[in-house]
C-alpha atoms as a PDB file:
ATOM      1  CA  UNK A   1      36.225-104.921  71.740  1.00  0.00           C
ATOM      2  CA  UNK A   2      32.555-103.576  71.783  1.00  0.00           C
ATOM      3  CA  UNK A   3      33.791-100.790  73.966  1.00  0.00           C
ATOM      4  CA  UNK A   4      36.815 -99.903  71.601  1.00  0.00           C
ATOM      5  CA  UNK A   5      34.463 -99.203  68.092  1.00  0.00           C
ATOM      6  CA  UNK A   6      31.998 -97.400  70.441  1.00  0.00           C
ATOM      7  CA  UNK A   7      34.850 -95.100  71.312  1.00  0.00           C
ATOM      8  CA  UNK A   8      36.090 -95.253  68.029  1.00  0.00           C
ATOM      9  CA  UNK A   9      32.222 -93.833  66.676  1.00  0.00           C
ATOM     10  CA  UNK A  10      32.233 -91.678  69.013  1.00  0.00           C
ATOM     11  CA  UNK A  11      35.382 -90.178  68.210  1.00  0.00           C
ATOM     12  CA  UNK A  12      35.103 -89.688  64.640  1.00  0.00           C
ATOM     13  CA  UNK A  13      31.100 -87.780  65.199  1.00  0.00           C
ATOM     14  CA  UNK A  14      33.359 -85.625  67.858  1.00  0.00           C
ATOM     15  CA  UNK A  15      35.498 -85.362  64.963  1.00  0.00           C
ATOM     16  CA  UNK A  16      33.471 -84.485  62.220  1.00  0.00           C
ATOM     17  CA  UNK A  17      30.982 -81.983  64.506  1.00  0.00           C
ATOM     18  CA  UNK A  18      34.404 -80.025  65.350  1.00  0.00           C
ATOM     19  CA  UNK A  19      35.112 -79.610  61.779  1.00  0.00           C
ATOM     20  CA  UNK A  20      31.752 -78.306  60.865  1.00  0.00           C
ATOM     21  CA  UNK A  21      31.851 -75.852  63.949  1.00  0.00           C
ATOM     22  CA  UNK A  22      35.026 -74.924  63.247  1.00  0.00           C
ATOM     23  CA  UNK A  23      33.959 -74.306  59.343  1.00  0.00           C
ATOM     24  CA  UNK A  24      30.869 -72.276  60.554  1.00  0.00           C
ATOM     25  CA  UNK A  25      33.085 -70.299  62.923  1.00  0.00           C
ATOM     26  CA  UNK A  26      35.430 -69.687  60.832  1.00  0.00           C
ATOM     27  CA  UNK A  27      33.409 -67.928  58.213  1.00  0.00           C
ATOM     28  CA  UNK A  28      32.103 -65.914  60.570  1.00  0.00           C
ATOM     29  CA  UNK A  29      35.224 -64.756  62.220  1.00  0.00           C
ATOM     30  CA  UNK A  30      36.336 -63.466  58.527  1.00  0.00           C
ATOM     31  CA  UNK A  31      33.007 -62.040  58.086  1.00  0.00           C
ATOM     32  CA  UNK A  32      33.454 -59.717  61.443  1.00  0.00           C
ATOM     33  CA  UNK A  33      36.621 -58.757  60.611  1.00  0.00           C
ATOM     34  CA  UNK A  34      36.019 -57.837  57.041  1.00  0.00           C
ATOM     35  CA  UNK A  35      33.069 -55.494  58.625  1.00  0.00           C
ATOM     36  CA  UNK A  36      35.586 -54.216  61.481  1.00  0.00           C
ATOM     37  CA  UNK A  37      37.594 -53.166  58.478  1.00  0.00           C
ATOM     38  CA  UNK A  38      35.043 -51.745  56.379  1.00  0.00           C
ATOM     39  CA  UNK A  39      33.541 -49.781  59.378  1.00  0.00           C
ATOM     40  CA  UNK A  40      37.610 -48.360  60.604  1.00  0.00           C
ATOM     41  CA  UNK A  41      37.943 -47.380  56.210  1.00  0.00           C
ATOM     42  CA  UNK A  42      34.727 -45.578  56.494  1.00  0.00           C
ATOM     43  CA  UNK A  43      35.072 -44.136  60.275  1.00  0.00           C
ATOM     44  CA  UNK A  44      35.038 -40.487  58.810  1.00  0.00           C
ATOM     45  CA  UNK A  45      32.120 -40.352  57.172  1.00  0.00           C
ATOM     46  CA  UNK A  46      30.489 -41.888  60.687  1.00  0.00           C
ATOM     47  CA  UNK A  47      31.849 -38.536  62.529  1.00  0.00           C
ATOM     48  CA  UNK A  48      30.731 -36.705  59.982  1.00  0.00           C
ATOM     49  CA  UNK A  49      26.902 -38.359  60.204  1.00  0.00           C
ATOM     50  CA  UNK A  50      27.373 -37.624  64.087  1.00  0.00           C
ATOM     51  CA  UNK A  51      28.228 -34.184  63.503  1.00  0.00           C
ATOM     52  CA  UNK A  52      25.096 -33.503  61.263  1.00  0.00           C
ATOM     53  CA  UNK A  53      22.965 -35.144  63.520  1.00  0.00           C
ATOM     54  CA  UNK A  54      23.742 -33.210  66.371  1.00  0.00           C
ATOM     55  CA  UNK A  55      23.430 -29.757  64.186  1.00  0.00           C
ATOM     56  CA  UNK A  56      20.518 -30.995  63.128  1.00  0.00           C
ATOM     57  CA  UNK A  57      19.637 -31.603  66.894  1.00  0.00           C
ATOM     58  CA  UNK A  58      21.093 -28.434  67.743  1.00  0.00           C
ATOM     59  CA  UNK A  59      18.128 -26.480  65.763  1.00  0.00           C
ATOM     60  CA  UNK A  60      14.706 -26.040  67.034  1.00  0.00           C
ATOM     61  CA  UNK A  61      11.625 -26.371  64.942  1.00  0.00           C
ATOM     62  CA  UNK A  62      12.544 -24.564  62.128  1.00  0.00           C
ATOM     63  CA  UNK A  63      13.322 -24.788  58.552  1.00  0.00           C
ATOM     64  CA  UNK A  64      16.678 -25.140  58.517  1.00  0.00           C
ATOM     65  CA  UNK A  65      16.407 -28.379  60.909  1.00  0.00           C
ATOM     66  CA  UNK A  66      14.496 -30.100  58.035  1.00  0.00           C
ATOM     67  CA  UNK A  67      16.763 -29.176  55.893  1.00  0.00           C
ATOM     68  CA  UNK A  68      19.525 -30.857  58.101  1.00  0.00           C
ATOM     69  CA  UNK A  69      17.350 -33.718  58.727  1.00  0.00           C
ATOM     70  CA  UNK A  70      16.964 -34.667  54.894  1.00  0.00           C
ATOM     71  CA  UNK A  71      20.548 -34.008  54.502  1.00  0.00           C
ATOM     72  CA  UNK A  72      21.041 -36.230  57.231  1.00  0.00           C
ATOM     73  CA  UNK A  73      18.809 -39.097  55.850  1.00  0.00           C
ATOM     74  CA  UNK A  74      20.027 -38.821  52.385  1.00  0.00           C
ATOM     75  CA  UNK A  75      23.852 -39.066  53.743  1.00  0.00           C
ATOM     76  CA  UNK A  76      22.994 -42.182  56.059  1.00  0.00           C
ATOM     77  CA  UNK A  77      21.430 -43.768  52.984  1.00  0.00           C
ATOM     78  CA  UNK A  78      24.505 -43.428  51.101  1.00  0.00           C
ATOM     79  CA  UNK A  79      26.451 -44.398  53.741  1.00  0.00           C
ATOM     80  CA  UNK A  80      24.651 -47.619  54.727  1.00  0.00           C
ATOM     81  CA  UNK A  81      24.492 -48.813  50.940  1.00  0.00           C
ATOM     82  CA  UNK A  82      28.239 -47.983  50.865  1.00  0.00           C
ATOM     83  CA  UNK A  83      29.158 -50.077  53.878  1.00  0.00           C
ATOM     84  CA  UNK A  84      27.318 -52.963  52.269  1.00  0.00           C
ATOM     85  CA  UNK A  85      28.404 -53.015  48.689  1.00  0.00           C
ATOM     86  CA  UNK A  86      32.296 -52.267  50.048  1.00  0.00           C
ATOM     87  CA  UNK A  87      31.750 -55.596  52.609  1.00  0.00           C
ATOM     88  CA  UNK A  88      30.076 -57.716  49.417  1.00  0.00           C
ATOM     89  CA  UNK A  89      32.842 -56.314  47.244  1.00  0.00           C
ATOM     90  CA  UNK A  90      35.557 -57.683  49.696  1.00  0.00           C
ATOM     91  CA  UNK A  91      33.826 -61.005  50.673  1.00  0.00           C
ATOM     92  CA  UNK A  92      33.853 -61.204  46.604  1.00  0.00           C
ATOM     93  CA  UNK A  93      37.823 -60.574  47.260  1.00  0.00           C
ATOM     94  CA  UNK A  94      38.389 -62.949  49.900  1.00  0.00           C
ATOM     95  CA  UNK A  95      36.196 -65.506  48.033  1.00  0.00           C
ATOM     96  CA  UNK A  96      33.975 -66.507  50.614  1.00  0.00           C
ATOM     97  CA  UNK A  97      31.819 -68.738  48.904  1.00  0.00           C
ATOM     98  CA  UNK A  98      29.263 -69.839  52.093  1.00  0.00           C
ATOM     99  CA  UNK A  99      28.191 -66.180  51.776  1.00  0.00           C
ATOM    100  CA  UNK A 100      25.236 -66.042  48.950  1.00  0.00           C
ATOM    101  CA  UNK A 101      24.110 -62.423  49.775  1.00  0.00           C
ATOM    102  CA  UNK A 102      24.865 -59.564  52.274  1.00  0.00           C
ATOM    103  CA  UNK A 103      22.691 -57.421  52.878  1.00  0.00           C
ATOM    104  CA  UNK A 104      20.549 -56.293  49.787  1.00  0.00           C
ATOM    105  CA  UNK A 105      23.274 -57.372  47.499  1.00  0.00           C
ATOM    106  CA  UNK A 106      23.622 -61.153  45.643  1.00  0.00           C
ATOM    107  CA  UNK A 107      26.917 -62.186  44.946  1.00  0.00           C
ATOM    108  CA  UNK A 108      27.487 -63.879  42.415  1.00  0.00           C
ATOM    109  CA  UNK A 109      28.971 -67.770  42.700  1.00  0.00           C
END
């Protein structure tokens, strides 16, 4: 009898710790593939960063490789704080509510 409710116990923690995994897991599976899709919707303006970086590269010391550089900068800026607010804006969407903030952005409950 003891060794029934011990396997019983034991049974229902396996239980419960399987459902909390599985909830922890699970919200980060949608995470990743609400980032995969952000990342594939914004995949042009990626080869587009490439492509000034290397023109940019492509210069020597001169004043037109600043020029590229701060281009550069100013366009990865953009496009970081676009990646984030279009990944907050979608875990808004999905209604993930385990997520409290990504990246500099709150979301609201």
């Amino acid at each position: 009898m003891l060794t029934f409710v011990m396997s019983a116990v034991t049974f229902g923690f396996l239980l419960l710790s399987l459902f909390f995994y599985k909830k922890l897991i699970g919200m980060s599976d949608a995470l990743n593939i609400i980032e995969k899709q952000v990342a594939a919707d914004m995949e042009i303006r990626a080869h587009r960063l490439c492509l000034l970086a290397y023109e940019a590269q492509r210069f020597g010391n001169s004043v037109d490789r600043r020029a590229l550089d701060e281009e550069f900068k100013d366009f990865l800026h953009l496009y970081i704080e676009d990646y984030q607010a279009e990944v907050a804006k979608k875990i808004r969407e999905h209604k993930l509510s385990e997520i409290s903030a990504y990246g500099f952005i709150k979301l609201d409950k």
